[in-house]
C-alpha atoms as a PDB file:
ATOM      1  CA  UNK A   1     -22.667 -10.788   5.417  1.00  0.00           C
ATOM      2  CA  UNK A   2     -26.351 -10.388   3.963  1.00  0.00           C
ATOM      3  CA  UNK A   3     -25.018  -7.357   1.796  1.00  0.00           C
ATOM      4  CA  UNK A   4     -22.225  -9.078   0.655  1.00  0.00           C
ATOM      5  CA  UNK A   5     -24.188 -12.274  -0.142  1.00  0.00           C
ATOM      6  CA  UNK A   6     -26.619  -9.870  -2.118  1.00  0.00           C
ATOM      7  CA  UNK A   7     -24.056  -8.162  -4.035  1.00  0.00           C
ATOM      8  CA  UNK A   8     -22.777 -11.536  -5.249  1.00  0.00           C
ATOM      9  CA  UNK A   9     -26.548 -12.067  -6.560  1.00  0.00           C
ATOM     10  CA  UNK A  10     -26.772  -9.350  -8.191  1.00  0.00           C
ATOM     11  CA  UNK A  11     -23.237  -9.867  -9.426  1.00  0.00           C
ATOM     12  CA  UNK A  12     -24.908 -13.057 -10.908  1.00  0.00           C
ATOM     13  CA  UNK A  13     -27.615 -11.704 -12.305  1.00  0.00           C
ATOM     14  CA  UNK A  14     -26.109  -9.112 -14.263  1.00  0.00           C
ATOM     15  CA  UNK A  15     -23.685 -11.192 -15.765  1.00  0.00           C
ATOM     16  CA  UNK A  16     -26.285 -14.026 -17.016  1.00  0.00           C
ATOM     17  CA  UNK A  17     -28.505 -11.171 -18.661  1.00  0.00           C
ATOM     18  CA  UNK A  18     -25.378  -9.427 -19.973  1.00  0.00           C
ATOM     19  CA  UNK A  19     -25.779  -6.231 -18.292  1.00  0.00           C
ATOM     20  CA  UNK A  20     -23.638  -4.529 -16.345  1.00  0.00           C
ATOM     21  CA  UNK A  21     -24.608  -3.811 -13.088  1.00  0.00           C
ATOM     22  CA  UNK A  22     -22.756  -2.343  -9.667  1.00  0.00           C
ATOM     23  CA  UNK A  23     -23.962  -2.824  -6.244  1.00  0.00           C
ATOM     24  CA  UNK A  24     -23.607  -0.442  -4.007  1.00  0.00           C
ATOM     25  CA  UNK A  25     -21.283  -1.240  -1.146  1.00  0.00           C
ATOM     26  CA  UNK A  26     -19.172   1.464   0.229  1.00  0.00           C
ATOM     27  CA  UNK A  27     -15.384  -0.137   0.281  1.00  0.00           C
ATOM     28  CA  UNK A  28     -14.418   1.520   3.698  1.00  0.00           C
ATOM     29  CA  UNK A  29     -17.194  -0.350   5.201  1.00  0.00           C
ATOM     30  CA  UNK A  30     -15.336  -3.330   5.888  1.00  0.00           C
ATOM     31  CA  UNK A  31     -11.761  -2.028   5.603  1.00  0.00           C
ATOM     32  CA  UNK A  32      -8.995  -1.950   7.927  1.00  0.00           C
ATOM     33  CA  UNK A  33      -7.786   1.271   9.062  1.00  0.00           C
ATOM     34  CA  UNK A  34      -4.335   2.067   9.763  1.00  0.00           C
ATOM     35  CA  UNK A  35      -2.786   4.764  10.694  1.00  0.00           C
ATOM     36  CA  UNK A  36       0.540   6.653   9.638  1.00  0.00           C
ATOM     37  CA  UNK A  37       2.794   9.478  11.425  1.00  0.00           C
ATOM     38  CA  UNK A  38       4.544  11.169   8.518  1.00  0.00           C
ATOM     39  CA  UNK A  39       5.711  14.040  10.669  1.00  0.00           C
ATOM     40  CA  UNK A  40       9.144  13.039  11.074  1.00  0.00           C
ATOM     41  CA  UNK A  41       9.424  12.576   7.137  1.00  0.00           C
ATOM     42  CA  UNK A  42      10.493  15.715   6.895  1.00  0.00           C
ATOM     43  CA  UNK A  43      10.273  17.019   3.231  1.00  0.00           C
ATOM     44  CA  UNK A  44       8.452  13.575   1.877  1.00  0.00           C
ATOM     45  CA  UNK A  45       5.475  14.310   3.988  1.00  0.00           C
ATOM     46  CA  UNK A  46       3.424  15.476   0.631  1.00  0.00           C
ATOM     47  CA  UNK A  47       5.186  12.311  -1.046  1.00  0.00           C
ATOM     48  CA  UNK A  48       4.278   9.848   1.756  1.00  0.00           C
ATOM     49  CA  UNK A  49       0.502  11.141   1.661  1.00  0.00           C
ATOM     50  CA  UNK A  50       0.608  10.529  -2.325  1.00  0.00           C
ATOM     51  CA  UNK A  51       1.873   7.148  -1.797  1.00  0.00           C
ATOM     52  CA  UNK A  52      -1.056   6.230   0.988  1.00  0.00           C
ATOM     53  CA  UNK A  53      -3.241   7.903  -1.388  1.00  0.00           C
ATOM     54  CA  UNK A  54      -2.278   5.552  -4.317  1.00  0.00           C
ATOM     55  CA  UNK A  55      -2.953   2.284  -2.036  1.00  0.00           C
ATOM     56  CA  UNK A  56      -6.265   3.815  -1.090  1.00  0.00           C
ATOM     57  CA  UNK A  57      -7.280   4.274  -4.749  1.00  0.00           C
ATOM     58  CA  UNK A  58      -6.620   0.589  -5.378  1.00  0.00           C
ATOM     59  CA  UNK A  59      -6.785  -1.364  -2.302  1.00  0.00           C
ATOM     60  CA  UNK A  60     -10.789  -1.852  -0.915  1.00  0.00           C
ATOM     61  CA  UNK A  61      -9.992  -4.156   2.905  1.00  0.00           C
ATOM     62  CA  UNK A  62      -7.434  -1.812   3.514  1.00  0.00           C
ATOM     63  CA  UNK A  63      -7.386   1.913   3.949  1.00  0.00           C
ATOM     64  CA  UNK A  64      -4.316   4.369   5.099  1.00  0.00           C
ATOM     65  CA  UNK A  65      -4.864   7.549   6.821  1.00  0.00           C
ATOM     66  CA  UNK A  66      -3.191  10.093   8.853  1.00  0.00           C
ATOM     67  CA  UNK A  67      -2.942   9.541  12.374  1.00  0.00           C
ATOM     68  CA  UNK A  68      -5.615  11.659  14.318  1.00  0.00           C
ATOM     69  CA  UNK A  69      -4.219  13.489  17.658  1.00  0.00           C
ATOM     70  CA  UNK A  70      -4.126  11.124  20.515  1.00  0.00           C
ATOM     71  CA  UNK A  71      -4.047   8.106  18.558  1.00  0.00           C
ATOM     72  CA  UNK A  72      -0.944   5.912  18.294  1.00  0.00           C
ATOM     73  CA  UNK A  73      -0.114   5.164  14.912  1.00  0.00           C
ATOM     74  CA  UNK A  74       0.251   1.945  13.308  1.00  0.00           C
ATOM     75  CA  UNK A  75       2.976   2.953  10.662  1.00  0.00           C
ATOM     76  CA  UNK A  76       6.068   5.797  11.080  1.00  0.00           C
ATOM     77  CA  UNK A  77       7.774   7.305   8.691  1.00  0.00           C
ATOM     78  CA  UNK A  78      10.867   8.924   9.016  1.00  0.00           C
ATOM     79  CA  UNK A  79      13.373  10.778   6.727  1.00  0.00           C
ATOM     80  CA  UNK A  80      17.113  10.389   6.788  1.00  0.00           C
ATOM     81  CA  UNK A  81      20.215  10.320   4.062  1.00  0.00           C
ATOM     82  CA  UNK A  82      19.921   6.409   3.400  1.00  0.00           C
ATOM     83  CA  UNK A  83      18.229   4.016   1.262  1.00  0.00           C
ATOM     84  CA  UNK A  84      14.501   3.821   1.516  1.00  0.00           C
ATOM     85  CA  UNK A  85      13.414   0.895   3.960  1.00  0.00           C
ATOM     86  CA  UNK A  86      10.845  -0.908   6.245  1.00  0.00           C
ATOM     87  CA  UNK A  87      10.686  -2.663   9.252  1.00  0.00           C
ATOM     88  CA  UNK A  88       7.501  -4.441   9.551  1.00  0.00           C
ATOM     89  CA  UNK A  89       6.424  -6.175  13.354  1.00  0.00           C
ATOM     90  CA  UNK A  90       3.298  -7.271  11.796  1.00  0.00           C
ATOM     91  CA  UNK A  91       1.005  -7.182   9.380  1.00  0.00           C
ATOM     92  CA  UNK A  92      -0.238  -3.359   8.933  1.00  0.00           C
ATOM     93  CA  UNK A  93       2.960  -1.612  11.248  1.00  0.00           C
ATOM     94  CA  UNK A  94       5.820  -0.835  11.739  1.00  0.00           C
ATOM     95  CA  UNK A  95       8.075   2.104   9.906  1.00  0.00           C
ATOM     96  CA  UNK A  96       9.852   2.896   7.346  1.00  0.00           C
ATOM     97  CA  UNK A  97      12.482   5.237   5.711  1.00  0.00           C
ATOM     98  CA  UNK A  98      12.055   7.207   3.174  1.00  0.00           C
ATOM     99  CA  UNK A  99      15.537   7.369   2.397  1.00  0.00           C
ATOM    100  CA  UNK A 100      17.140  10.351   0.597  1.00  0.00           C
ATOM    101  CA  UNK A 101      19.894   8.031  -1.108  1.00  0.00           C
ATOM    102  CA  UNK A 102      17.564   6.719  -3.826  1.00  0.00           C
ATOM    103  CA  UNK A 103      15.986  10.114  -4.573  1.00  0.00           C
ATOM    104  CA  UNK A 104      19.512  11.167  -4.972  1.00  0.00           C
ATOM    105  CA  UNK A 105      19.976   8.557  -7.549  1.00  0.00           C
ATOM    106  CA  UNK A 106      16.934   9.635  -9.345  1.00  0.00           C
ATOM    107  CA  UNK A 107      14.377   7.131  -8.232  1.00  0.00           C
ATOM    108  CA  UNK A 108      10.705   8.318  -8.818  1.00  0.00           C
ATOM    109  CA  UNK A 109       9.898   9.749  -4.727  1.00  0.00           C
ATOM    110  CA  UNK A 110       6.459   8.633  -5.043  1.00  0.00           C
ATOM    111  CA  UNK A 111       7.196   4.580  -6.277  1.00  0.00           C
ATOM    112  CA  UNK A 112       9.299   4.967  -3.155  1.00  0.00           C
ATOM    113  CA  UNK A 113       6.794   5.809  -1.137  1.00  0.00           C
ATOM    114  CA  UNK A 114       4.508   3.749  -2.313  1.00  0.00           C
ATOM    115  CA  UNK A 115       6.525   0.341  -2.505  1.00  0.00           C
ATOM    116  CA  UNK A 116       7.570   1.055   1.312  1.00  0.00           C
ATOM    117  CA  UNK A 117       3.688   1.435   2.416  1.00  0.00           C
ATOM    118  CA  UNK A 118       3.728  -2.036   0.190  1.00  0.00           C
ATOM    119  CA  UNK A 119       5.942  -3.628   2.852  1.00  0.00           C
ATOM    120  CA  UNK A 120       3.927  -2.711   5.590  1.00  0.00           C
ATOM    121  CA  UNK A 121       0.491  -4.397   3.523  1.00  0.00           C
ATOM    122  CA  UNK A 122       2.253  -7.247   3.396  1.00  0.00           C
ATOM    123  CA  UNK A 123       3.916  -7.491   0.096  1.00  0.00           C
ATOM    124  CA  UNK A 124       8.025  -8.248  -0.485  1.00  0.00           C
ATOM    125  CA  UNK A 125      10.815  -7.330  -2.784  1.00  0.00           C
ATOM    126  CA  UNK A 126      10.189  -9.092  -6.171  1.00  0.00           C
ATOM    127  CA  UNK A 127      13.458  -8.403  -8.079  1.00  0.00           C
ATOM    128  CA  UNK A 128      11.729  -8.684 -11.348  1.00  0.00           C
ATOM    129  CA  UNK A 129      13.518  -5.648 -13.151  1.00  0.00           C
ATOM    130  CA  UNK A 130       9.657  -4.869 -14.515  1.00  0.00           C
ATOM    131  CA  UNK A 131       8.449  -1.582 -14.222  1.00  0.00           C
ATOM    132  CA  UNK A 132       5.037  -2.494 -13.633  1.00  0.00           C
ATOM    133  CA  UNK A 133       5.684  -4.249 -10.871  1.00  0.00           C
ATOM    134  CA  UNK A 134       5.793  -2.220  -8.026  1.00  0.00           C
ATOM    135  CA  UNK A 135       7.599  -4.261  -5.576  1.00  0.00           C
ATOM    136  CA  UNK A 136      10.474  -4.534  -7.683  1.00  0.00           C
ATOM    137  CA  UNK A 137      11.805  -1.473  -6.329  1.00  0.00           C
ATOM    138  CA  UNK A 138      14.988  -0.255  -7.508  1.00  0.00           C
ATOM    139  CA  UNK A 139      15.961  -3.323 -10.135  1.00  0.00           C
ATOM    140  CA  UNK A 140      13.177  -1.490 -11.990  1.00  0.00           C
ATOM    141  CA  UNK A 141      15.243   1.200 -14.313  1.00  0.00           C
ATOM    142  CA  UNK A 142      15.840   4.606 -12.598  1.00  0.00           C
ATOM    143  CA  UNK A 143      13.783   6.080 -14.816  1.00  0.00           C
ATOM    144  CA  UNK A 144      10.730   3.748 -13.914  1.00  0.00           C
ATOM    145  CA  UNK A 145       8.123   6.715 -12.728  1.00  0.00           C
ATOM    146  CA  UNK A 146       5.195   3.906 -12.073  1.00  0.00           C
ATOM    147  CA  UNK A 147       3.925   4.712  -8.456  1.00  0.00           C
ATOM    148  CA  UNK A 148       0.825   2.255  -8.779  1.00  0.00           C
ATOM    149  CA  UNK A 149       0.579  -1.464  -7.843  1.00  0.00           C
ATOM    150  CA  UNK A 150      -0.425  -4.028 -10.381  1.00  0.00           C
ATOM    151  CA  UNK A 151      -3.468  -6.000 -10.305  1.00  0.00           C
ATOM    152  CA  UNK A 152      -1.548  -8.723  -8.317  1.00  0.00           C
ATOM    153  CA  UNK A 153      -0.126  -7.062  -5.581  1.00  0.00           C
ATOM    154  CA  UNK A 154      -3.400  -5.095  -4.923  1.00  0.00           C
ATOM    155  CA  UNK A 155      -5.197  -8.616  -4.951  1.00  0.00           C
ATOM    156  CA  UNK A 156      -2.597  -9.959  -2.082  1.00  0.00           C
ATOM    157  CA  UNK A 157      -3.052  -6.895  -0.826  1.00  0.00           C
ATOM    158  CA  UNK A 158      -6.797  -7.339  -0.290  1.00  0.00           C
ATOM    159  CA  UNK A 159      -6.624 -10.802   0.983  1.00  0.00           C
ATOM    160  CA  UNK A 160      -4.126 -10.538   3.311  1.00  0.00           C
ATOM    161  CA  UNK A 161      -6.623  -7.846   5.145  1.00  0.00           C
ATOM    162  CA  UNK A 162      -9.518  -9.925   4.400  1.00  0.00           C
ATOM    163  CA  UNK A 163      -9.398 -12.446   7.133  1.00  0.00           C
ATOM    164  CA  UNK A 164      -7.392 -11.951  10.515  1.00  0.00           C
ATOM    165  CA  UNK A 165      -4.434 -10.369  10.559  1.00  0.00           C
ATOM    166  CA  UNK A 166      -1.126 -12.425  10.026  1.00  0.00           C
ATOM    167  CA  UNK A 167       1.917 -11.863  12.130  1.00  0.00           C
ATOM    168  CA  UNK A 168       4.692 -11.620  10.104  1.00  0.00           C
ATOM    169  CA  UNK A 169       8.015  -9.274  10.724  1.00  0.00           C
ATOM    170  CA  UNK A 170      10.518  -8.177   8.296  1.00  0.00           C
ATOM    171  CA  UNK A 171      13.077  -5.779   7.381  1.00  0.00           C
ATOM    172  CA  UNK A 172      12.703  -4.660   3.437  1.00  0.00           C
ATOM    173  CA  UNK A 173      15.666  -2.573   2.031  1.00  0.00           C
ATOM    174  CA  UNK A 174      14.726  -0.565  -1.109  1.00  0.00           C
ATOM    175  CA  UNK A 175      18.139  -1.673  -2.971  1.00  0.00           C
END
């Protein structure tokens, strides 16, 4: 609380004596681990750690990582010959598929991989057709090969892991 209260000061001060300043606050500190089991993904295991990797570039209350033995994992992933999908029980788990249909089609593997992770932050479809909108899934073109969440999604992202964590369920179909 003090640190973050101090980095808001110096926030402050940099910006009335036009400088640019940083303070130093590592973004794990106060982020949410959870934990994935890719191991029954079967050929998408590089694709699901590229699409946890792209969340962890962007999102800073969140972070995803691979489940360590003996731990039970917040998030599976599995592999099988349908459309990708996600069944969320609450906010940060549940699984998903990373369905071979889609890649089939020609859908970019690692937008897949990281829209489904999407579901299980807490973000939904948005049909917008817009390929820089992540969780527009597959009404973005087939040849839409942007992975990365926009500046909005990573924002809900962040506040939805800010505060407690919300209860809500779904089930997210990629088409």
């Amino acid at each position: 609380m003090v640190l973050r209260r101090l980095s808001t000061l110096v926030a402050t001060l940099a910006l009335l004596f036009g400088g640019m300043l940083v303070a130093a606050q590592p973004a794990s500190a106060a982020a949410r681990i959870l934990y994935y089991d890719a191991s029954t993904a079967q050929e998408f295991v590089s694709v699901v750690n590229q699409g946890a990797a792209i969340w962890n570039a962007r999102a800073t209350n969140v972070k995803l990582q691979p489940v360590p033995a003996g731990r039970t994992p917040n998030i599976r992933v599995y592999a099988d010959n349908g459309w990708p999908r996600t069944y969320t029980s609450s906010l940060g788990n549940g699984y998903w598929y990373m369905g071979r249909e889609a890649v089939v089609d020609g859908y970019y593997p690692p937008r897949i991989a990281a829209h489904e992770f999407g579901h299980i932050l807490g973000l939904p479809d948005r049909r917008t057709g817009l390929c820089s909108d992540l969780m527009s899934g597959s009404s973005a073109p087939v040849s839409c090969t942007n992975p990365n969440p926009n500046a909005t999604e990573v924002a809900q992202v962040n506040a939805a892991f800010a505060g407690s964590p919300a209860t809500t369920a779904g089930v997210y179909v990629w088409r």
